[in-house]
Structure formats: C-alpha cells, structure tokens
N, C-alpha and C. Protein backbone atom coordinates (compact mmCIF):
# COMPACT_ATOMS: atom_id res chain seq x y z
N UNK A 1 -71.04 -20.99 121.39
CA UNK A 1 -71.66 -21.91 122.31
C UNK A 1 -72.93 -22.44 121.64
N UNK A 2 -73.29 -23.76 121.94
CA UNK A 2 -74.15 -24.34 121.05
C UNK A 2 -74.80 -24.98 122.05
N UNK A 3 -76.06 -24.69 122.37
CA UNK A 3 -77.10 -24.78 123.21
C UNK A 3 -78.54 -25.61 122.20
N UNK A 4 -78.55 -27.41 123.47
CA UNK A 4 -79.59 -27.57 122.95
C UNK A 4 -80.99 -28.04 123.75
N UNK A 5 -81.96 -27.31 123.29
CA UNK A 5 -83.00 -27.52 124.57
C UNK A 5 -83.84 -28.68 124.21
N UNK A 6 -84.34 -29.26 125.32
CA UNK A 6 -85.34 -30.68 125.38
C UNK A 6 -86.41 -29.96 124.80
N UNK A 7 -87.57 -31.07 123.86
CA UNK A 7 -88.66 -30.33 123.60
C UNK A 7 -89.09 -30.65 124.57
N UNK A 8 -90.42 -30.02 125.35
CA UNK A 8 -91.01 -30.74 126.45
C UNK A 8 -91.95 -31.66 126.77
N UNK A 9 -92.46 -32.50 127.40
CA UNK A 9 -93.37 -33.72 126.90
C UNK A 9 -94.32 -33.60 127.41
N UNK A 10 -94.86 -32.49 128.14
CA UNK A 10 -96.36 -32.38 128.34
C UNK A 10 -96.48 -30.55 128.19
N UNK A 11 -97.73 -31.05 127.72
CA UNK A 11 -98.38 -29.23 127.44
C UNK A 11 -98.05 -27.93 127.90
N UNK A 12 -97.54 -27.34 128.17
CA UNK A 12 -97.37 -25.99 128.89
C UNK A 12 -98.71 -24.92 128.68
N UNK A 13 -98.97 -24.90 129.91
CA UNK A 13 -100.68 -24.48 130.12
C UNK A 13 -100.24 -22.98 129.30
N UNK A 14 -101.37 -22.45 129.31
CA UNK A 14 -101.60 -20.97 128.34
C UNK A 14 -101.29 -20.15 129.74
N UNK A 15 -101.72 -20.49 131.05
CA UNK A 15 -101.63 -19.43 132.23
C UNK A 15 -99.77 -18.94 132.46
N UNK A 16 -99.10 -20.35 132.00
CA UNK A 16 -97.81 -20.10 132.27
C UNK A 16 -97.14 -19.34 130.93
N UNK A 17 -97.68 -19.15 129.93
CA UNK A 17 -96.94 -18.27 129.05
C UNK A 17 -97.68 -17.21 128.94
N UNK A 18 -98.65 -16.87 129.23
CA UNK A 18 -99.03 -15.44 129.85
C UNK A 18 -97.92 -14.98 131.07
N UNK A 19 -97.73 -15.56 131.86
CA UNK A 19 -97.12 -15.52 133.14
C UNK A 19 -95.40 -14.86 132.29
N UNK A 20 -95.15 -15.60 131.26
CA UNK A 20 -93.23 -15.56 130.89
C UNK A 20 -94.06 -14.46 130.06
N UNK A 21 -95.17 -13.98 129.31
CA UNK A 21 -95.08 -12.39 128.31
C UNK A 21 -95.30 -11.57 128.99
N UNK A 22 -95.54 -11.57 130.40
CA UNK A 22 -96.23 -10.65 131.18
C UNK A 22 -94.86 -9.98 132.04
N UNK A 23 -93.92 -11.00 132.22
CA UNK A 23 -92.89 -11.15 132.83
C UNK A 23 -91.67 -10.12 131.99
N UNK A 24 -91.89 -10.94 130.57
CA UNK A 24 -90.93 -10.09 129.32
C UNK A 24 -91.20 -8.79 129.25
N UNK A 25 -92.47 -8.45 129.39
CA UNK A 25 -92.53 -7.03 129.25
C UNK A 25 -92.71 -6.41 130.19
N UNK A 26 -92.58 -6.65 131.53
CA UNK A 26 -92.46 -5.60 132.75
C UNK A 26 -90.44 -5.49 132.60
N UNK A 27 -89.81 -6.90 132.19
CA UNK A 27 -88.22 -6.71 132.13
C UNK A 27 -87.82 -5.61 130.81
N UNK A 28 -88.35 -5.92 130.00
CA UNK A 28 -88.30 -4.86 128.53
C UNK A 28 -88.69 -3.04 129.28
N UNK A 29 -89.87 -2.96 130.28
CA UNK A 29 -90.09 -1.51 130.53
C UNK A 29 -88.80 -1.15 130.88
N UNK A 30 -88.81 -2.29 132.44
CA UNK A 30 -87.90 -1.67 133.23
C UNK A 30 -86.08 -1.33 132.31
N UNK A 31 -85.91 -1.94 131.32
CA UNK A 31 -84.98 -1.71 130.79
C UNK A 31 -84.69 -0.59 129.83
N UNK A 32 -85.96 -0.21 129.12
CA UNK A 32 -86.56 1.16 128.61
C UNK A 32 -86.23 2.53 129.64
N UNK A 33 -86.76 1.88 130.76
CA UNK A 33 -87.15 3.20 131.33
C UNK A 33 -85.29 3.60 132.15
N UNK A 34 -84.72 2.46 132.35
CA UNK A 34 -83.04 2.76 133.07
C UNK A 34 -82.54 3.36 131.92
N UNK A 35 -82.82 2.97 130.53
CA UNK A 35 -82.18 3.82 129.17
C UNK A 35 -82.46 4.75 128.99
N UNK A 36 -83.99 5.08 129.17
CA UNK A 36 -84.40 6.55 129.20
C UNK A 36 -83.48 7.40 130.03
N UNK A 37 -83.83 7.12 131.16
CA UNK A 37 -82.78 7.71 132.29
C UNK A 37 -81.30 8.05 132.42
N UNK A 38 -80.74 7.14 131.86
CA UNK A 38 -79.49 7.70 131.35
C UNK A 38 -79.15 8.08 130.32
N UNK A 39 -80.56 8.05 129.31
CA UNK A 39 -80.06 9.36 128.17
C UNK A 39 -80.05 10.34 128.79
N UNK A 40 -81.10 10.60 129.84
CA UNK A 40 -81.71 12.26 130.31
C UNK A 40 -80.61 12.48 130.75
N UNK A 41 -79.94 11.70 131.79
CA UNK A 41 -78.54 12.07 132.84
C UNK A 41 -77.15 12.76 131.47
N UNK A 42 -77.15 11.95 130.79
CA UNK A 42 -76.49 12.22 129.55
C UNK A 42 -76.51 13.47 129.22
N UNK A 43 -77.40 14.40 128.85
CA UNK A 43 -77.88 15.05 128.16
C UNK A 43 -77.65 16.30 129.27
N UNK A 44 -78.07 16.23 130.46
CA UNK A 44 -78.46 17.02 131.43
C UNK A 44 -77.11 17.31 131.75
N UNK A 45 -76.14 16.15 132.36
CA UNK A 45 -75.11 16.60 132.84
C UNK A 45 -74.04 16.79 131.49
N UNK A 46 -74.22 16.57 130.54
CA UNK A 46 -72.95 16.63 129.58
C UNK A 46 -72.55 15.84 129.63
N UNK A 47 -72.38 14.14 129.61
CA UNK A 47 -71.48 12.99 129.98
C UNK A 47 -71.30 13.03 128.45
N UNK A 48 -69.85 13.05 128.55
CA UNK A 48 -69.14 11.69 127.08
C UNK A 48 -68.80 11.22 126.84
C-alpha cells in the first residue's frame, strides 16, 4: 500500500506536537506495561 500525505500549508504550532509526543508516549507506556504483564502472566502461570 502506497500512502501519500499532503504537506501542510500552514505552520503546525509547537503546542500541537507536544500534544502528538506527549500522546506517543503515554500509548508506548501503556503498551510496555500490557507486555510487561503478560510476560509476568507467562511466566507465573506456565503459558506456551
């Protein structure tokens, strides 16, 4: 699939890409921390 994006034609303020890194890395924890969790479950119960 070949995806192509518009550049955009006015500025994108600094508040709104704070807003999308602030965003990325609460989605990155929460995805850390469900992996963590099912290593532990892994480990704990024996899953294979």
């Amino acid at each position: 699939m070949n995806l192509t994006i518009k550049e955009p034609s006015e500025k994108i303020s600094n508040q709104a890409i704070q807003v999308w890194g602030i965003f990325n890395t609460i989605g990155h924890g929460v995805v850390l921390i469900v992996l963590g969790i099912l290593l532990y479950c892994s480990e704990h119960f024996h899953w294979t």
